[in-house]
Protein backbone atom coordinates (compact mmCIF):
# COMPACT_ATOMS: atom_id res chain seq x y z
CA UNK A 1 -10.95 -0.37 4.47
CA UNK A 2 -10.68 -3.80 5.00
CA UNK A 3 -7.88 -5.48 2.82
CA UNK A 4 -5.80 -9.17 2.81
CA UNK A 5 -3.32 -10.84 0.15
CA UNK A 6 -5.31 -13.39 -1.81
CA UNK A 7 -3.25 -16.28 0.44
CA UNK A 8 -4.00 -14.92 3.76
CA UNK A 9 -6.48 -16.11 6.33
CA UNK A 10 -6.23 -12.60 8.16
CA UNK A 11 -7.54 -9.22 7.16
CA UNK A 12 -5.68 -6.08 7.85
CA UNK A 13 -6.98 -2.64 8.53
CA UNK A 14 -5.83 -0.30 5.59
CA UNK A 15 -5.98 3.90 5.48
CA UNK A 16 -4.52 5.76 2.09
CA UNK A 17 -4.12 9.19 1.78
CA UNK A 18 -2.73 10.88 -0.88
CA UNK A 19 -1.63 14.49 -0.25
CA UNK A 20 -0.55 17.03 -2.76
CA UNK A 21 0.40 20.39 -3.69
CA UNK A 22 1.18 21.99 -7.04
CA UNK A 23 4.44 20.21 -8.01
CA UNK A 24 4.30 17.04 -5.76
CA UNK A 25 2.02 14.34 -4.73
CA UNK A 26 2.63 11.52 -1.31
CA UNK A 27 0.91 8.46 -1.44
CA UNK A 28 0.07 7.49 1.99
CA UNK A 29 -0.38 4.56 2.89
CA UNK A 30 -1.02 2.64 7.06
CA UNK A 31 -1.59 -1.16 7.69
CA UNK A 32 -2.83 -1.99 10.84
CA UNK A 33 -3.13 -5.59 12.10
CA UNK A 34 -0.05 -7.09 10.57
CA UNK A 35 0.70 -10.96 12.51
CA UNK A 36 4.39 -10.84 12.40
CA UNK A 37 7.58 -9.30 10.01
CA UNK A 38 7.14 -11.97 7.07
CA UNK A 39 3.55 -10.46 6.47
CA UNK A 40 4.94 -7.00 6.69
CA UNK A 41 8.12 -7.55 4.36
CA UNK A 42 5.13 -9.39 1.83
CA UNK A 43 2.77 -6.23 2.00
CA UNK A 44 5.18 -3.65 2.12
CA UNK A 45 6.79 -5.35 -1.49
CA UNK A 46 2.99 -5.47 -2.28
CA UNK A 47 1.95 -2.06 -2.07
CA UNK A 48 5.85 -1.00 -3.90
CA UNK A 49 4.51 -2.63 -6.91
CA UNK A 50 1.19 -0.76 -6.78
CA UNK A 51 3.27 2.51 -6.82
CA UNK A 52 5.08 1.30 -9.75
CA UNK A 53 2.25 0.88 -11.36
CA UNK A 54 0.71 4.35 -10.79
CA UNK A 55 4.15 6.21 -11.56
CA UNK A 56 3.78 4.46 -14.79
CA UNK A 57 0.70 5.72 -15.44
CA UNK A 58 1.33 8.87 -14.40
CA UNK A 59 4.61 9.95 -15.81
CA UNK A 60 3.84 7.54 -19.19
């Protein structure tokens, strides 16, 4: 899909997968396009929170 932070001119290419088994689950996730480290250090802190979130959810 096509994804950008709010305060970014550029869109990035995004792919999530989420692969599991009986007693485990990955959350996959691959960012193509990224201009430089800054944006990369800002999505990758993004996408942490997300995870958060879900664990949260998950595990109450």
């Amino acid at each position: 899909m096509n994804w950008k932070l709010a305060h970014w001119e550029n869109v990035l290419t995004v792919q999530i997968r989420v692969i599991g088994n009986q007693s485990k689950t990955t959350i996959a996730i691959l960012q193509e396009e990224l201009l430089n480290g800054v944006k990369r250090t800002e999505v990758k802190a993004y996408w942490s929170e997300i995870i958060k979130k879900i664990e949260i959810e998950l595990l109450g």
